[in-house]
Protein backbone atom coordinates (compact mmCIF):
# COMPACT_ATOMS: atom_id res chain seq x y z
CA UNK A 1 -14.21 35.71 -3.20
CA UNK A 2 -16.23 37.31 -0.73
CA UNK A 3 -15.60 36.22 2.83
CA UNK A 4 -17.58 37.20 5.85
CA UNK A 5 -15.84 35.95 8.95
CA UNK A 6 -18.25 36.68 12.16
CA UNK A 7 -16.64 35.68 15.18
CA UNK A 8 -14.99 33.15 13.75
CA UNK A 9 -12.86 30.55 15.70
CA UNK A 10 -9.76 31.88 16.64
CA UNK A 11 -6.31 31.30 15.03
CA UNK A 12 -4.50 30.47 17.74
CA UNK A 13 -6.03 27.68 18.74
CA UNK A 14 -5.29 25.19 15.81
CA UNK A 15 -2.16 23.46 15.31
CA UNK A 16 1.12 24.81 14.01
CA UNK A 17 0.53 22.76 10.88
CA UNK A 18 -2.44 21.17 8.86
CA UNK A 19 -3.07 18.01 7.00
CA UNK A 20 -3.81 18.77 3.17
CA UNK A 21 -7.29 17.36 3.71
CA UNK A 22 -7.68 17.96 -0.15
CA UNK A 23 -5.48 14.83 -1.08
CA UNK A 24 -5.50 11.35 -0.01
CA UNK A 25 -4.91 10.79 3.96
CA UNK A 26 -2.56 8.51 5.67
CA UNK A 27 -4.83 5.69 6.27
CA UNK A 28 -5.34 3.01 3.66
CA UNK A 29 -9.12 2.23 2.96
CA UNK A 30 -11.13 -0.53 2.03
CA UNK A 31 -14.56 -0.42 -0.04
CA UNK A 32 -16.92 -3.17 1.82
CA UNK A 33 -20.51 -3.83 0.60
CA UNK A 34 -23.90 -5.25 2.80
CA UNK A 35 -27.26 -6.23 1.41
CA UNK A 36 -30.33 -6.08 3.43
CA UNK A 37 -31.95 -9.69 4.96
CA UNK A 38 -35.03 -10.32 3.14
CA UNK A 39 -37.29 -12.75 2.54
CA UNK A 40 -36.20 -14.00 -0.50
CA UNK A 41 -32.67 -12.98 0.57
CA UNK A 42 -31.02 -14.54 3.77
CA UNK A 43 -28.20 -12.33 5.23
CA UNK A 44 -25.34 -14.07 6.91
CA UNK A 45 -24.78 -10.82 9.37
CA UNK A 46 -26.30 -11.18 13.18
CA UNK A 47 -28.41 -8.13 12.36
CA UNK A 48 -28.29 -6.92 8.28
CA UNK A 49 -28.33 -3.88 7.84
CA UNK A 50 -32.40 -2.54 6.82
CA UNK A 51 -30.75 -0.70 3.40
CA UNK A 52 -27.94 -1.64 0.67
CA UNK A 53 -24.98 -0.20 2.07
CA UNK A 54 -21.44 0.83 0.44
CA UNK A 55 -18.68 1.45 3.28
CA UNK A 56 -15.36 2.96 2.93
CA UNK A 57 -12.68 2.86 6.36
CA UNK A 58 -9.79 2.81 6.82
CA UNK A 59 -7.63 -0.98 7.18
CA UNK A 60 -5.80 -0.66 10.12
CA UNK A 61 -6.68 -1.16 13.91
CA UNK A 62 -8.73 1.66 15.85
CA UNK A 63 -11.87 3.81 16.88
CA UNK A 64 -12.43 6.20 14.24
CA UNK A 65 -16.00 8.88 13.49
CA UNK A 66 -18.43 7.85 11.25
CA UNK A 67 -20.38 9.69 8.52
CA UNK A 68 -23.44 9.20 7.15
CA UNK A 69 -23.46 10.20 3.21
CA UNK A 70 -27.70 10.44 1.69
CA UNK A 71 -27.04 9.70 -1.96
CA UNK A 72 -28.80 12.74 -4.25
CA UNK A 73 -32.58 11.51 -6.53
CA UNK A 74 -32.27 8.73 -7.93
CA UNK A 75 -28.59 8.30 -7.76
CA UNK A 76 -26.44 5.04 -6.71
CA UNK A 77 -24.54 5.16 -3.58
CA UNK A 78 -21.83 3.71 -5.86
CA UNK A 79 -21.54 6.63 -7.34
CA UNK A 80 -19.60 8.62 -4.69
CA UNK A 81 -17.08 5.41 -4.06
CA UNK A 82 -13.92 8.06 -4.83
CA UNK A 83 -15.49 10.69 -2.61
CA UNK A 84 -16.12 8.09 0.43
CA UNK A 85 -12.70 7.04 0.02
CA UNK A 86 -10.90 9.72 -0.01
CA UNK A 87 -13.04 11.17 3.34
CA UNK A 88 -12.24 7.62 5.15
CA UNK A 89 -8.28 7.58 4.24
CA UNK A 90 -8.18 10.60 6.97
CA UNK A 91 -9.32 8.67 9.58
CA UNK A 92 -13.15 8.25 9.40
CA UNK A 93 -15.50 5.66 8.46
CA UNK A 94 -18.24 6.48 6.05
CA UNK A 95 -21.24 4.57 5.13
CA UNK A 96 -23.25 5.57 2.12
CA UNK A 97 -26.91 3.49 2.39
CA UNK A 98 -29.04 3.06 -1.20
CA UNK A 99 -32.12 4.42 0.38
CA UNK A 100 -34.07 4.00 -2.48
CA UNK A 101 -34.01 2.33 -6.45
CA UNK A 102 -37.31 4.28 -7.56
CA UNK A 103 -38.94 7.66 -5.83
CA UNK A 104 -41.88 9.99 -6.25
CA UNK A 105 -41.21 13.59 -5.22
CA UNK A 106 -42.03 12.83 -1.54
CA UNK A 107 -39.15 12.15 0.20
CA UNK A 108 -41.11 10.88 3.29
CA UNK A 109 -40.10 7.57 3.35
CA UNK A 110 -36.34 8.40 2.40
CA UNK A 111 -36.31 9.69 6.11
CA UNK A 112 -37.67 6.97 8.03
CA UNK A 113 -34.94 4.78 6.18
CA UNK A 114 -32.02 7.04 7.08
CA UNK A 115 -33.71 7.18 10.42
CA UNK A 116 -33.43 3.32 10.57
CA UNK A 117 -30.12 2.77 9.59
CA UNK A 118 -28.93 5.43 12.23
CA UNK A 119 -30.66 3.19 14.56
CA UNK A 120 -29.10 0.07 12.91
CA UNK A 121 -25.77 1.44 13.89
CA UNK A 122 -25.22 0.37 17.11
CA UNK A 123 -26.55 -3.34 16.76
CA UNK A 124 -24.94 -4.10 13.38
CA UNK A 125 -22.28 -2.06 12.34
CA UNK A 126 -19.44 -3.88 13.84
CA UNK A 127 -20.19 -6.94 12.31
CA UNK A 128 -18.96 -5.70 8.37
CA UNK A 129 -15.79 -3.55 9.33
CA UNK A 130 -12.67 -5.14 9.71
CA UNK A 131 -10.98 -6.81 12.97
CA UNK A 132 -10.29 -3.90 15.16
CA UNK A 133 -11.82 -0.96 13.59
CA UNK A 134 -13.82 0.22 15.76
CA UNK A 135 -17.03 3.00 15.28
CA UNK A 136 -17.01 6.10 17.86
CA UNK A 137 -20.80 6.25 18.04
CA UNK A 138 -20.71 9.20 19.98
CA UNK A 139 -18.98 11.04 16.79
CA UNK A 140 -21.42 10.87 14.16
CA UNK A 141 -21.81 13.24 11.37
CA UNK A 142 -24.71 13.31 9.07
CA UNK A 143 -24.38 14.35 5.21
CA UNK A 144 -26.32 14.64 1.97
CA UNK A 145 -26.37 15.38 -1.64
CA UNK A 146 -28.74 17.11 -3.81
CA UNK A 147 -31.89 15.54 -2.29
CA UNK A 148 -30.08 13.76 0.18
CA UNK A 149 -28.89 16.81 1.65
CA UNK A 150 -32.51 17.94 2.15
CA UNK A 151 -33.09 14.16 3.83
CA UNK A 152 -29.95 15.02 5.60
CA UNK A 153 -30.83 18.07 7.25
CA UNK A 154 -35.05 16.73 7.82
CA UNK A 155 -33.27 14.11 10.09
CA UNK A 156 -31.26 16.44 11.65
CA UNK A 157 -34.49 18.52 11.97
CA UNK A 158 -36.21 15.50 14.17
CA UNK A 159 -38.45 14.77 11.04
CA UNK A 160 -37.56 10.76 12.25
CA UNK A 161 -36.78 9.94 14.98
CA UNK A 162 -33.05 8.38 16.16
CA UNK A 163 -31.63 7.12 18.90
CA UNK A 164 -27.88 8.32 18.26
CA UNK A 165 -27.17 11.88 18.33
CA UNK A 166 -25.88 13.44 14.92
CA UNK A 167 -22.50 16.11 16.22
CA UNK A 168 -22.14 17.51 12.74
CA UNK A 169 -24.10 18.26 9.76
CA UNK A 170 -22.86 18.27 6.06
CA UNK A 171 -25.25 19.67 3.01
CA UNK A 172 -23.24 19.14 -0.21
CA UNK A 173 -25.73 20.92 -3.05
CA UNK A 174 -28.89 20.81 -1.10
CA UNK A 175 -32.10 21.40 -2.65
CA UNK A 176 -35.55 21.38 -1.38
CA UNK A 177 -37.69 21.18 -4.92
CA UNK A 178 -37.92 22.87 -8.04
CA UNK A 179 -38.37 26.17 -6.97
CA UNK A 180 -39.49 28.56 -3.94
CA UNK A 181 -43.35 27.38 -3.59
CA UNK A 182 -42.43 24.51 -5.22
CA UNK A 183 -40.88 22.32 -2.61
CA UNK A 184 -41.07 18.71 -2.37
CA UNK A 185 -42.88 16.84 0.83
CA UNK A 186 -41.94 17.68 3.52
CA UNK A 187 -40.53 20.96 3.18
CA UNK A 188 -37.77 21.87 4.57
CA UNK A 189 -36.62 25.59 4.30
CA UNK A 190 -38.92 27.95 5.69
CA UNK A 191 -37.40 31.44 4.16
CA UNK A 192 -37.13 32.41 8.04
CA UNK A 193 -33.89 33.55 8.72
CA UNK A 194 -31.97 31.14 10.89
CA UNK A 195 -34.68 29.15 11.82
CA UNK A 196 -33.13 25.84 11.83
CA UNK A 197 -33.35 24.27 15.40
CA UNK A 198 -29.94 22.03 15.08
CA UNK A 199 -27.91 21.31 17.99
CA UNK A 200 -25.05 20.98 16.04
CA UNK A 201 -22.53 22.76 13.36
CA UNK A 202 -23.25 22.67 10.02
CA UNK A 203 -21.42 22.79 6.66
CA UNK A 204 -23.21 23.56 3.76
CA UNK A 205 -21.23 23.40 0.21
CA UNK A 206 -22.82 24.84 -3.07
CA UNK A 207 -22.18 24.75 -6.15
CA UNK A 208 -21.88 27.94 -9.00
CA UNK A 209 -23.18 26.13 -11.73
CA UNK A 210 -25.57 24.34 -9.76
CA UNK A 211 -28.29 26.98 -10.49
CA UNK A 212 -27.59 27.27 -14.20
CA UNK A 213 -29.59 25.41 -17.26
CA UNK A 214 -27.79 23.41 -19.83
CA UNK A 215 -30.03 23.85 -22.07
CA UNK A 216 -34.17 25.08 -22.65
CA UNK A 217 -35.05 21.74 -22.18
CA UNK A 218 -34.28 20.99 -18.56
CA UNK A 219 -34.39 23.34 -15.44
CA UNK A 220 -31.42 23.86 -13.11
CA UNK A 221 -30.20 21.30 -10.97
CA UNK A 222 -29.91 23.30 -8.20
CA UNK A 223 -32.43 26.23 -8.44
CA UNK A 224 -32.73 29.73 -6.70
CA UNK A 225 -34.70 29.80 -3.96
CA UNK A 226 -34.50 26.37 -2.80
CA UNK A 227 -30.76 25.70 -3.09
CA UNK A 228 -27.73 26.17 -0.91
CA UNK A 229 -27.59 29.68 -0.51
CA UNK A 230 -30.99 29.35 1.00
CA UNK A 231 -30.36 26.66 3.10
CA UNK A 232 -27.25 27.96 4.79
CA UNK A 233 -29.22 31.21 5.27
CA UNK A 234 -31.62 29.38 8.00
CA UNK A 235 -28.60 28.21 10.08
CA UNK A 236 -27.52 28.91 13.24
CA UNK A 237 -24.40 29.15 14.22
CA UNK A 238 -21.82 27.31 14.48
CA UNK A 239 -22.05 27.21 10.48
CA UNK A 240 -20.15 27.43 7.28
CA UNK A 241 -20.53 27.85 3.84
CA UNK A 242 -18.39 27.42 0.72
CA UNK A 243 -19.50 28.25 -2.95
CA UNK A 244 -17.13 26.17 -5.43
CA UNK A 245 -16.89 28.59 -9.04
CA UNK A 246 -16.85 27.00 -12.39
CA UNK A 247 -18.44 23.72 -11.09
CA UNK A 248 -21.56 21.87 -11.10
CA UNK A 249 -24.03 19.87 -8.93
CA UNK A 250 -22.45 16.52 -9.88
CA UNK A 251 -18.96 17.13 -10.10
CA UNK A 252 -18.41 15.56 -7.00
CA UNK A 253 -19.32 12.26 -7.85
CA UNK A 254 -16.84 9.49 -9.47
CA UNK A 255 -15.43 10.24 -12.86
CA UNK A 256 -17.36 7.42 -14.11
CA UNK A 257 -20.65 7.10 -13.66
CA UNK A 258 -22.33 4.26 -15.39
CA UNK A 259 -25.56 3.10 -16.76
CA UNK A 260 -28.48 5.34 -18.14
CA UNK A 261 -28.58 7.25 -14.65
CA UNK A 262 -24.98 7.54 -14.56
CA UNK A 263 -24.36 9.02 -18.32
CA UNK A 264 -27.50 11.55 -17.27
CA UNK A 265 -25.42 12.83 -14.28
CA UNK A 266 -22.84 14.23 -17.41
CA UNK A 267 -25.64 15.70 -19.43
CA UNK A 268 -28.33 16.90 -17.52
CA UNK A 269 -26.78 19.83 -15.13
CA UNK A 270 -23.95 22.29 -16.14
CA UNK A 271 -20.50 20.62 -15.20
CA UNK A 272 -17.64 21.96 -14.86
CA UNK A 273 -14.78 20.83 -16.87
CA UNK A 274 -13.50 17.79 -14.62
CA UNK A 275 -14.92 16.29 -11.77
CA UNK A 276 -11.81 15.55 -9.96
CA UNK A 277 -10.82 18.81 -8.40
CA UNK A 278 -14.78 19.22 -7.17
CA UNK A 279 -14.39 15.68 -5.71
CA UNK A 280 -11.19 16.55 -4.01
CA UNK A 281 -12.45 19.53 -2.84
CA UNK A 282 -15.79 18.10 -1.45
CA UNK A 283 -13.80 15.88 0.42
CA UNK A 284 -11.16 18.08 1.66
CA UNK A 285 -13.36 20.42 3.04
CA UNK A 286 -15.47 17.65 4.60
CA UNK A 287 -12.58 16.52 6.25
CA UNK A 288 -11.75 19.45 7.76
CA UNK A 289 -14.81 20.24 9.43
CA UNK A 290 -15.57 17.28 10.23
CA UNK A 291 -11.80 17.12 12.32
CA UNK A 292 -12.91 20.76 13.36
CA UNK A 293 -16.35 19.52 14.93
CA UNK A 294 -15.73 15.86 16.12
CA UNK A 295 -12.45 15.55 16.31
CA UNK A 296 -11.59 18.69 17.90
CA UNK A 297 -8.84 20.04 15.74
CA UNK A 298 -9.50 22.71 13.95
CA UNK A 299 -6.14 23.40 12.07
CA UNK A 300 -7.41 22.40 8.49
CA UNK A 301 -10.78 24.42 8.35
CA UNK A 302 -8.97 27.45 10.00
CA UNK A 303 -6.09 27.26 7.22
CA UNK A 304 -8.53 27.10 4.46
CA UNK A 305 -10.48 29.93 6.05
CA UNK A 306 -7.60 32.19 6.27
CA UNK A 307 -6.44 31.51 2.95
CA UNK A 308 -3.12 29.47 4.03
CA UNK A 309 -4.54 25.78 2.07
CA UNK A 310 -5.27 26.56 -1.44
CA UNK A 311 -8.24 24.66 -2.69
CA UNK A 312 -8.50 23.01 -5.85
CA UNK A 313 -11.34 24.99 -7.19
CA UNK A 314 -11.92 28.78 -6.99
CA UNK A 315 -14.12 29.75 -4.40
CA UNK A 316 -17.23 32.54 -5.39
CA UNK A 317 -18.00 33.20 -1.78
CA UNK A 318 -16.87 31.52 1.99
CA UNK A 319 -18.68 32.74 5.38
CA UNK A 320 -18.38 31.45 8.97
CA UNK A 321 -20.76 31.90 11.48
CA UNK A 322 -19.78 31.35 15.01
């Protein structure tokens, strides 16, 4: 594992001990689902949300972060229930919105939707969670898969326009097209070396066998040259970056995926040999930055850094910038 640590938080400012962000939290969650008012559909909520939304938070009275989770192309939001869950049992409340059923390559409109459920947040969001749980709008991370992640960081970017600020951003397997020069509308990388304008850490996760073919017949789900290496290489700091070995671009989702898109996710991109130790450690490491970066304790991500939380996967490459 190659690690390159440059000026990298210090150790002695986290705690004497860390959660295991890599297995369930304390909290107990619940999964809550909201449809979209439309015409032919009349919502009972004050102000529905403008997309299908899944939500996972935890039960229990308080004010806790929220994170947004972009679902990857042409994916289910339902899809990453086990990964929302286990992010929410430590203390967060995540909401991932079906932005879209059917897409063309231009993710255009994908954007302006994320953009208007950010602004849905503070006029409707309190109306599905449970008595007493309260959102901390101020603490609001932004994440994405696959395609989502590219969404992700396009909002980030100021592609759309928001009127809540985003404090953290999260690219789990981000790609930006089929290849370098072969980007999807509107591009996002720019091959310029730190270039991205964000006021605001970022986390970007890949995946090893993300850029590898399963067979002659399909490409790579996550190709060179417009994949996570290349994305975390136009950051700024503060950033970090975690390569998972020996797993694949959607082991993260739930171990059951169903329908014709779901049994695709198993046979179209090189997979490691479970998904549940990807899925724990997606969420794990999630967790810890996002404690690190809206929360303000940075125990967790500085224990994994140094080597002192062992992962559930093998890790090809880490690198902090700070």
């Amino acid at each position: 594992m190659a690690s390159h640590l440059t000026g990298v938080m210090s150790s002695s400012t986290c705690s004497t001990t860390a959660t295991n962000v890599f297995e369930i939290g304390k909290h107990i969650t619940v999964l809550l689902r909201a449809e979209p008012g439309t015409c032919t559909n009349k919502s009972s909520l004050p102000v529905p949300p403008p997309v299908q939304l899944l939500i996972a938070t935890p039960s229990e009275a308080g004010e806790f972060p929220l994170l947004l989770l972009l679902h990857g192309y042409l994916l289910y939001n339902s899809f990453y229930s086990q990964l929302i869950q286990h992010i929410a049992s430590h203390g967060f409340i995540v909401l991932a919105p079906q932005l879209y059923t059917v897409a063309g390559p231009d993710s255009s409109e994908e954007i302006k939707s994320a953009a208007a459920l950010t602004n849905w947040l503070s006029k409707g969001l309190h109306d599905l969670l449970p008595p007493h749980v309260r959102p901390n709008l101020s603490k609001l991370g932004l994440a994405g898969h696959s395609r989502g992640g590219k969404t992700a960081f396009a909002l980030a970017l100021r592609k759309a326009s928001t009127s809540l600020k985003f404090s953290a951003l999260i690219g789990i397997d981000p790609v930006d097209g089929m290849d370098k020069g072969k980007q999807t509308p509107p591009p996002v990388l720019t091959y310029v070396p730190h270039s991205f304008d964000l006021d605001m850490a970022v986390l970007v996760i890949g995946s090893g066998l993300g850029e590898v073919k399963r067979n002659p017949l399909f490409p790579p789900c996550a190709p060179k040259g417009v994949n996570h290496e290349d994305f975390f290489k136009e950051c700024r700091e503060p950033a970090c970056y975690f390569l998972a070995k020996d797993y694949g671009h959607f082991d993260m989702l739930d171990d059951e995926t169903n329908g014709i898109r779901g049994k695709a996710t198993h046979c179209l991109c090189k997979n490691g040999k479970s998904r549940e130790p990807m899925r724990r450690f997606v969420g794990g490491i999630v967790v810890a930055f996002m404690k690190a970066y809206l929360a303000g304790d940075n125990s967790s991500l500085i224990s994994i850094r140094d080597g002192h939380a062992t992962p559930p996967v093998e890790l090809q490459n880490v690198e902090f910038l700070v």
